[in-house]
C-alpha atoms as a PDB file:
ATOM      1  CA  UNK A   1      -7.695 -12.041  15.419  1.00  0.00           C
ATOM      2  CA  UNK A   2      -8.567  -8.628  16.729  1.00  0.00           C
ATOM      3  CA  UNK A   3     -12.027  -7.693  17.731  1.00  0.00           C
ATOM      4  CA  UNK A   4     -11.802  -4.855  14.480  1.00  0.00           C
ATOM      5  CA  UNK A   5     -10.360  -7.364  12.356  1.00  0.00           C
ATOM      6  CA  UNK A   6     -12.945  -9.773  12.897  1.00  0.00           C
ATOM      7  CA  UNK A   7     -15.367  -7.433  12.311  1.00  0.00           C
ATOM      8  CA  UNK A   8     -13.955  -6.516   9.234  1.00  0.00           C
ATOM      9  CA  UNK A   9     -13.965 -10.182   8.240  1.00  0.00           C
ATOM     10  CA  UNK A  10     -17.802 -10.488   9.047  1.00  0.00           C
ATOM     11  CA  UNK A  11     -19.149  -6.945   7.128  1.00  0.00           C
ATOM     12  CA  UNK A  12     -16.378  -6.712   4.812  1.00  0.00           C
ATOM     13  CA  UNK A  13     -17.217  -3.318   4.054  1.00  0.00           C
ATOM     14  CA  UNK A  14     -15.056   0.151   4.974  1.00  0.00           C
ATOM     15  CA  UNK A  15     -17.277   2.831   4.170  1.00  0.00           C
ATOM     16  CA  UNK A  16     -14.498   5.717   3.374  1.00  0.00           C
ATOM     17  CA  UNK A  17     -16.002   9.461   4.331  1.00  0.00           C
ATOM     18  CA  UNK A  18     -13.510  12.073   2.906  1.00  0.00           C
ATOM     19  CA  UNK A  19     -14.213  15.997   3.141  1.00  0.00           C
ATOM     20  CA  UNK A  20     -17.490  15.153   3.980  1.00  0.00           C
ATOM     21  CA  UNK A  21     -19.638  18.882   5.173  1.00  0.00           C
ATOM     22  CA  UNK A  22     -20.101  18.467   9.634  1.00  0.00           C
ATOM     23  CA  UNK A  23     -23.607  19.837   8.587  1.00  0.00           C
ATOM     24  CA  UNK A  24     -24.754  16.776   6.563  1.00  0.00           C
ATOM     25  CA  UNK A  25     -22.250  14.122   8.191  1.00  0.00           C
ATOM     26  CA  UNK A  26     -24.738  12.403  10.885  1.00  0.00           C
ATOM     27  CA  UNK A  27     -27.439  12.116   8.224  1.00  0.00           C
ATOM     28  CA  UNK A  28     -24.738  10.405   6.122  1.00  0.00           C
ATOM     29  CA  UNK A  29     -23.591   8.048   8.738  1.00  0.00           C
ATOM     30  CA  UNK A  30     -27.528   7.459   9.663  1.00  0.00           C
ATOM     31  CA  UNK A  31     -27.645   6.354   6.506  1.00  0.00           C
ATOM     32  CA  UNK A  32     -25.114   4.276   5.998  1.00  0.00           C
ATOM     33  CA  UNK A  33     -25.847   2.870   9.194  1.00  0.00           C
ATOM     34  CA  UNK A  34     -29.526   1.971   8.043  1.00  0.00           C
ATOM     35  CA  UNK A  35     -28.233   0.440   4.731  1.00  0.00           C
ATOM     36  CA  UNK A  36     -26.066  -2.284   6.552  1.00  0.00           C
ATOM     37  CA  UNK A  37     -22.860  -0.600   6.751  1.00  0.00           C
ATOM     38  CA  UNK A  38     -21.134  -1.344  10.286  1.00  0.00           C
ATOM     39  CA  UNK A  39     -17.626   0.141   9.565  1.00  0.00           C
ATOM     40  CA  UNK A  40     -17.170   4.074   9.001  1.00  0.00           C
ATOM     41  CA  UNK A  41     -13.928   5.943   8.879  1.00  0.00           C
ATOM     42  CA  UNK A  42     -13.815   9.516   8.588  1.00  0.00           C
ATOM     43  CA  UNK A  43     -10.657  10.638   6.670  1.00  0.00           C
ATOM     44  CA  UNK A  44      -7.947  12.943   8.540  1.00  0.00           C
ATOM     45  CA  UNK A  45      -8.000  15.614   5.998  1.00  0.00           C
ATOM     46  CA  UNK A  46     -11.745  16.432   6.529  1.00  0.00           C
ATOM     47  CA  UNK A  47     -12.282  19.865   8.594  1.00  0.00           C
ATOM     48  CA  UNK A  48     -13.441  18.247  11.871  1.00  0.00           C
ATOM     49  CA  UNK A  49     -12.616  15.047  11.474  1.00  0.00           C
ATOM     50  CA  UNK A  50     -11.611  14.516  15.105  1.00  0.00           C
ATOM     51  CA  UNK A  51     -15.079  16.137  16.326  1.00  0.00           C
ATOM     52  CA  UNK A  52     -17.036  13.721  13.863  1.00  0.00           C
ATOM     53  CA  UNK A  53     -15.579  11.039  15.331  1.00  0.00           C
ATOM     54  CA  UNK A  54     -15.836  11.499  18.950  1.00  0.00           C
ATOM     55  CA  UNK A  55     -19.393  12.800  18.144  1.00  0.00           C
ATOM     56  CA  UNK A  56     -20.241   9.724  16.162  1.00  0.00           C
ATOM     57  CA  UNK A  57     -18.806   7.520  18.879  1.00  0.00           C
ATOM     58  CA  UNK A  58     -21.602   8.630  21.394  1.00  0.00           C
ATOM     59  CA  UNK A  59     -24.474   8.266  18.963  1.00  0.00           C
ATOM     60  CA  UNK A  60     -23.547   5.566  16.870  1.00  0.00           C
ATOM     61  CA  UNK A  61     -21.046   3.729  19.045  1.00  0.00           C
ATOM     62  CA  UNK A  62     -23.150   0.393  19.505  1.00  0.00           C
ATOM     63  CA  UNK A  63     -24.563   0.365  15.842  1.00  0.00           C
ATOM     64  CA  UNK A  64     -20.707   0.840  13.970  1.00  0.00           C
ATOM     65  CA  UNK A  65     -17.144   0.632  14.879  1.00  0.00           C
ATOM     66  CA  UNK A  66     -15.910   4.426  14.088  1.00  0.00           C
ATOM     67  CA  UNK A  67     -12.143   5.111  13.303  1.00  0.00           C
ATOM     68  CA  UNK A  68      -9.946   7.751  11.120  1.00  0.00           C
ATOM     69  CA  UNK A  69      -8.402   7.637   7.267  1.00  0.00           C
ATOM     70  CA  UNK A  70      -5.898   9.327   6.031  1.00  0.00           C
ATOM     71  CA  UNK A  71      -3.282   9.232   9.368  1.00  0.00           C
ATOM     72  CA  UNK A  72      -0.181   9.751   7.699  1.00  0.00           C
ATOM     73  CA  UNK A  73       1.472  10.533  10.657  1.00  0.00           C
ATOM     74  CA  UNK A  74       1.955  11.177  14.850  1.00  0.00           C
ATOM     75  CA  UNK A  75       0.058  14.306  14.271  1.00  0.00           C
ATOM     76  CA  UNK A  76      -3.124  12.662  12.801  1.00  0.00           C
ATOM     77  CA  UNK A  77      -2.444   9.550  14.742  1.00  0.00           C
ATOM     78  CA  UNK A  78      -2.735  11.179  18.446  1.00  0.00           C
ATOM     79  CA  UNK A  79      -5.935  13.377  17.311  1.00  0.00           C
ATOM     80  CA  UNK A  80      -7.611  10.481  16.167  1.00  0.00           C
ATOM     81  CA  UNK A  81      -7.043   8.493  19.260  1.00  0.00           C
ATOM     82  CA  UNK A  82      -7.792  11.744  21.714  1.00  0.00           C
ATOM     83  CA  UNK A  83     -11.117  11.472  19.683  1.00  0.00           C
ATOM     84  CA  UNK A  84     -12.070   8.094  20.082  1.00  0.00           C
ATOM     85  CA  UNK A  85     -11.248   6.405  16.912  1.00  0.00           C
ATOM     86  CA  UNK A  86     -11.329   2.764  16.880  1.00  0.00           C
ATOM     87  CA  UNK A  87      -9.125   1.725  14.344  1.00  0.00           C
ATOM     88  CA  UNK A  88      -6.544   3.921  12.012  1.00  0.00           C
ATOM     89  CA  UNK A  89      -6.039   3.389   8.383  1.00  0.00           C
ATOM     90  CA  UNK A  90      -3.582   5.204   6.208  1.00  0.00           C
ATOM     91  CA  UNK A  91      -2.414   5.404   2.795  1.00  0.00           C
ATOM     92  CA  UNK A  92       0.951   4.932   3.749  1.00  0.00           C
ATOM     93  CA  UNK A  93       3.661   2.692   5.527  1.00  0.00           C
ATOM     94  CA  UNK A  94       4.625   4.715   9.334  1.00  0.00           C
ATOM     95  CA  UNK A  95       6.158   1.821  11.619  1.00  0.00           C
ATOM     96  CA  UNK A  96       5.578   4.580  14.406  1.00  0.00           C
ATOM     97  CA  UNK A  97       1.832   5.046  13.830  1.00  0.00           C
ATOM     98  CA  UNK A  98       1.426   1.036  14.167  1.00  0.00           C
ATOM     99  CA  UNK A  99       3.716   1.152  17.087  1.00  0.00           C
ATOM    100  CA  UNK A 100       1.461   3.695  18.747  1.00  0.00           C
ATOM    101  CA  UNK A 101      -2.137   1.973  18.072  1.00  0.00           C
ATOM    102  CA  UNK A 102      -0.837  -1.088  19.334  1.00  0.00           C
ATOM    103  CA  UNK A 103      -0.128   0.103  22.559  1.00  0.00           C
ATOM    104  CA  UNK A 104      -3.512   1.813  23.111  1.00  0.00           C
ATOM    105  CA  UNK A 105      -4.959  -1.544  22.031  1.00  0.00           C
ATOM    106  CA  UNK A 106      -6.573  -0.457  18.632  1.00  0.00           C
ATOM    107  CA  UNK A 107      -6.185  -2.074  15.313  1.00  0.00           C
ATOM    108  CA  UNK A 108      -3.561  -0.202  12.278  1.00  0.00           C
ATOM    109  CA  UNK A 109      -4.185  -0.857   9.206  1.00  0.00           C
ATOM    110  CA  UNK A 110      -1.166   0.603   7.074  1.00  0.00           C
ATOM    111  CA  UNK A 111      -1.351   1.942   3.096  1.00  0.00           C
ATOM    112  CA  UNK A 112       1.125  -0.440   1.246  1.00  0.00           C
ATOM    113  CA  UNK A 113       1.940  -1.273  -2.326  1.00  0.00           C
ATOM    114  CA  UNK A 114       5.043  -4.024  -2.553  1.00  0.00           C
ATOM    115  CA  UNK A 115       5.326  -7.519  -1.234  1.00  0.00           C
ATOM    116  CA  UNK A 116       8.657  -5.924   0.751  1.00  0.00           C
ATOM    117  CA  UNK A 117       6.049  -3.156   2.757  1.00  0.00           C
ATOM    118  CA  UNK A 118       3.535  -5.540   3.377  1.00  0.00           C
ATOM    119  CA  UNK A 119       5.933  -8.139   5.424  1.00  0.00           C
ATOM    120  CA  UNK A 120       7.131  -4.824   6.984  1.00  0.00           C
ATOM    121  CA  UNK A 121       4.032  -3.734   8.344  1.00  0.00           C
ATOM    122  CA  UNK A 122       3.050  -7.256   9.422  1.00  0.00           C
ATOM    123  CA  UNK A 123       6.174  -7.454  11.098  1.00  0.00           C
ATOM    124  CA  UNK A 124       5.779  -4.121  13.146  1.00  0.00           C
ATOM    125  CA  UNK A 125       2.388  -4.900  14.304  1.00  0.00           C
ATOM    126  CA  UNK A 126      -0.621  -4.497  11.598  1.00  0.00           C
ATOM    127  CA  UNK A 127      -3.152  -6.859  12.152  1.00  0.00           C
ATOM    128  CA  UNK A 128      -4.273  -5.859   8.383  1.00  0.00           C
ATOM    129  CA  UNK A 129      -2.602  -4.271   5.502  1.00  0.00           C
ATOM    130  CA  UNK A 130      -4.653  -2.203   2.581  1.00  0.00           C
ATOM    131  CA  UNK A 131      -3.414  -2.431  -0.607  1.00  0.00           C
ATOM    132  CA  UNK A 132      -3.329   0.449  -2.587  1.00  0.00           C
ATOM    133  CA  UNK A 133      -4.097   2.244  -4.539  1.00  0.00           C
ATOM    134  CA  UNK A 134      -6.207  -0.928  -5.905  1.00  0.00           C
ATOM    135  CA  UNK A 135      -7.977   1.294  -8.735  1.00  0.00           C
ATOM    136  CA  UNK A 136      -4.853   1.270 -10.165  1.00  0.00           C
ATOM    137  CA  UNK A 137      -3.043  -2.460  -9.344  1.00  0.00           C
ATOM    138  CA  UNK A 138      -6.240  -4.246 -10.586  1.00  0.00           C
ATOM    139  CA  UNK A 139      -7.608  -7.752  -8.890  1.00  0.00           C
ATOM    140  CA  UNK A 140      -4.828  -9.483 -10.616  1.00  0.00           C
ATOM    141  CA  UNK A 141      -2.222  -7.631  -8.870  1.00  0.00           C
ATOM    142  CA  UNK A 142      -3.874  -8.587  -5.526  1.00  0.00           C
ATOM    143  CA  UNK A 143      -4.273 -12.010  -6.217  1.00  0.00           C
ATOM    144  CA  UNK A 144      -0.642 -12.509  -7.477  1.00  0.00           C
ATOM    145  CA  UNK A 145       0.943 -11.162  -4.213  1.00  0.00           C
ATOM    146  CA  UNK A 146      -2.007 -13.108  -2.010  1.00  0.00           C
ATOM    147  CA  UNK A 147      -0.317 -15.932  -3.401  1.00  0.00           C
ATOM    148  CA  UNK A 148       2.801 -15.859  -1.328  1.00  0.00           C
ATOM    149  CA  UNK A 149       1.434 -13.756   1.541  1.00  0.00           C
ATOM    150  CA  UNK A 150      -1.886 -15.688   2.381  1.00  0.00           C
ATOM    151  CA  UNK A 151      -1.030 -15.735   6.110  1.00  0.00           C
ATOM    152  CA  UNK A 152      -1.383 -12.080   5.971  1.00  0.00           C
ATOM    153  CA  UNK A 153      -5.205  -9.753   6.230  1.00  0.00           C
ATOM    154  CA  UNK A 154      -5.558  -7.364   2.978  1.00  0.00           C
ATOM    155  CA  UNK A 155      -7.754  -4.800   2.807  1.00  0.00           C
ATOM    156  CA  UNK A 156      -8.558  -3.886  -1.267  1.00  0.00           C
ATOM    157  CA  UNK A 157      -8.914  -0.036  -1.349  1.00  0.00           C
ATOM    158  CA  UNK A 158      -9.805   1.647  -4.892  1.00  0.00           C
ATOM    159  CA  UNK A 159     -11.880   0.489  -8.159  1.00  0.00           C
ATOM    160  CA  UNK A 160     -14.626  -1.197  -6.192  1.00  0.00           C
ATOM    161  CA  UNK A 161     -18.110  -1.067  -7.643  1.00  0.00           C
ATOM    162  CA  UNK A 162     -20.836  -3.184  -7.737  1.00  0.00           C
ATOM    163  CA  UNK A 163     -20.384  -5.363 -10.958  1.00  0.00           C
ATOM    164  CA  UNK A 164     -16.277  -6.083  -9.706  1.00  0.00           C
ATOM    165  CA  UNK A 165     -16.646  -6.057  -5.741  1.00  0.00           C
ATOM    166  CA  UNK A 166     -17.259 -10.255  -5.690  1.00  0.00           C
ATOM    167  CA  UNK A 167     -14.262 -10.292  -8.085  1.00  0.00           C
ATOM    168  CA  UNK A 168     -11.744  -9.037  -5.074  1.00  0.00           C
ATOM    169  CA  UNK A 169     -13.109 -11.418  -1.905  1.00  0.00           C
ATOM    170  CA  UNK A 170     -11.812 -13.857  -5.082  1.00  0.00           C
ATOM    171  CA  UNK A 171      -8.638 -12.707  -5.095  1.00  0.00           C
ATOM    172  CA  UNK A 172      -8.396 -12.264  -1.610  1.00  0.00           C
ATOM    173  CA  UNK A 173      -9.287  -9.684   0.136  1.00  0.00           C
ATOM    174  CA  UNK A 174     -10.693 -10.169   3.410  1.00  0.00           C
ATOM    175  CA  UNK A 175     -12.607  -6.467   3.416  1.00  0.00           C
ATOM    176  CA  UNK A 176     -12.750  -3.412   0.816  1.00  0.00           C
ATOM    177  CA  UNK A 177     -12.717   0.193   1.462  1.00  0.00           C
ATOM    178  CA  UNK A 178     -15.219   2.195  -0.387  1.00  0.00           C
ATOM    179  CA  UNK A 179     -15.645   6.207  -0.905  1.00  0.00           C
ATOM    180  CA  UNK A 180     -17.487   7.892  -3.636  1.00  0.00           C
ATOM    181  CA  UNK A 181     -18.718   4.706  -5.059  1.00  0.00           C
ATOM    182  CA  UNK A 182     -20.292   4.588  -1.766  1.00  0.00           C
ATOM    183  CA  UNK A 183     -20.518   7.825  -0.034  1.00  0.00           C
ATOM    184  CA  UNK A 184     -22.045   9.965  -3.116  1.00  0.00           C
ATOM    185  CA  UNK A 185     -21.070  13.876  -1.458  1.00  0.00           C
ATOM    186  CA  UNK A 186     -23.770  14.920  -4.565  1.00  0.00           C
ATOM    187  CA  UNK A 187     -26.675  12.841  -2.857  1.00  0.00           C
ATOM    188  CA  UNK A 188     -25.261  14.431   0.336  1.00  0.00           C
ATOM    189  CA  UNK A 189     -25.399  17.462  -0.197  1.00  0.00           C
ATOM    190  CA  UNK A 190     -28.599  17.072  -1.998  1.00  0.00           C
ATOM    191  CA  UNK A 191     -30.475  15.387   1.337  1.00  0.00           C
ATOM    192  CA  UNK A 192     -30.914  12.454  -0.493  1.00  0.00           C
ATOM    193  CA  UNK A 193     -29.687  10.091   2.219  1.00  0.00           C
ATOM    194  CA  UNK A 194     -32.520   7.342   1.181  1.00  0.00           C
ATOM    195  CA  UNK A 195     -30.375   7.119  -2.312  1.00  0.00           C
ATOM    196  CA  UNK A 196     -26.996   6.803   0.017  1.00  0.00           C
ATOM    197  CA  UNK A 197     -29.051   4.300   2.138  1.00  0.00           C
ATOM    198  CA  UNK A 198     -30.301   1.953  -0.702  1.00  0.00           C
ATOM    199  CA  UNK A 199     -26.892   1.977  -2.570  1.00  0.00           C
ATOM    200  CA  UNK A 200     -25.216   0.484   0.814  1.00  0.00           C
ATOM    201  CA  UNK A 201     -27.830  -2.030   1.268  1.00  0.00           C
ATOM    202  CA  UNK A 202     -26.699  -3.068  -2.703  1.00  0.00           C
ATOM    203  CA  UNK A 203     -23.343  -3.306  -1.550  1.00  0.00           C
ATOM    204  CA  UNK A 204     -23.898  -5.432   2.039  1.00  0.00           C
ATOM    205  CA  UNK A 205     -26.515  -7.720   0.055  1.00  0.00           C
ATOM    206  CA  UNK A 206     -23.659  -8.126  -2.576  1.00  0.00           C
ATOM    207  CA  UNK A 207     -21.027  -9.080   0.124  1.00  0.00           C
ATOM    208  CA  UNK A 208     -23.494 -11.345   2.086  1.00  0.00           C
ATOM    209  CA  UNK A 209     -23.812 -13.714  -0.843  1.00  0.00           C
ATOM    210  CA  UNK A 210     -19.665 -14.162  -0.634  1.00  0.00           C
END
């Protein structure tokens, strides 16, 4: 197991920040830090995502592992890794993208839907596959195709709240990725990061008692 992966496995939580404002992102990672949350990826298609997370490597690098969403391809892949990132995540299947973070040592977890991508990305090198879009597949989905594949680390990404989040470690999951449910850009932008800081400490207590 990979020193991300097992991380994962311990915190079970991905907080998710998409097209999140540079002005108000430290506050928000502060925040999530302070609530428990020890995994933060800042999505590709944010305007300065790469300078987040080199930036948040430096001042948060021993308190959370930092790493980049949304790499849907070389492109995003090779900024994200020129900036630090620690892991990549993406909401799709790129066999070249795994290929690449395996050689520079750092964990890939690929965006797959079907039984047939999820032995495919195994098979070319992720240490963890997300399944999504989960909002959509429902816990029964996940459970049906954990079945089969229990040899293989999936990520649940989509539909998690607080009264459901126990019912996908049930069906499987090893970890969940979490945006707006999570990272609420309103509070944000309002300065309330002691709202943003309480609702992560309800999900980390929730995932503790797992």
């Amino acid at each position: 197991m990979s020193d991300m992966l097992e991380l994962l496995t311990e915190h079970k939580i991905v907080a998710i920040l998409r097209r999140i404002e540079d002005r108000h992102a430290d506050d928000a990672a502060r925040a999530l830090i302070d609530g428990g949350i020890r995994i933060m990826e800042v999505t590709m298609n944010t305007d300065g995502a790469a300078a987040m997370i080199e930036r948040w490597r430096g001042k948060f690098g021993g308190k959370a592992a930092v790493g980049a969403g949304t790499v849907t391809d070389m492109a995003r892949a090779e900024q994200a890794v020129a900036a630090g990132a620690q892991f990549l995540i993406s909401p799709n299947l790129d066999e070249e993208v795994i290929a690449y973070g395996r050689e520079r040592g750092l964990s890939v977890w690929p965006g797959v839907m079907t039984p047939t991508e999820i032995v495919k990305a195994w098979k070319a090198g992720a240490d963890a596959v997300k399944i999504f879009p989960m909002g959509t597949l429902g816990t029964g989905y996940l459970k049906e195709i954990r079945a089969p594949l229990d040899d293989i680390p999936m990520i649940a990404t989509g539909g998690v709240d607080l009264h459901n989040i126990a019912d996908y470690f049930k069906a499987g999951a090893v970890g969940v990725g979490m945006g707006g449910k999570l990272v609420n850009l309103e509070w944000i932008r309002d300065g309330r990061f002691d709202l943003v800081t309480e609702r992560a400490r309800q999900f980390v207590d929730a995932v503790q008692t797992l």
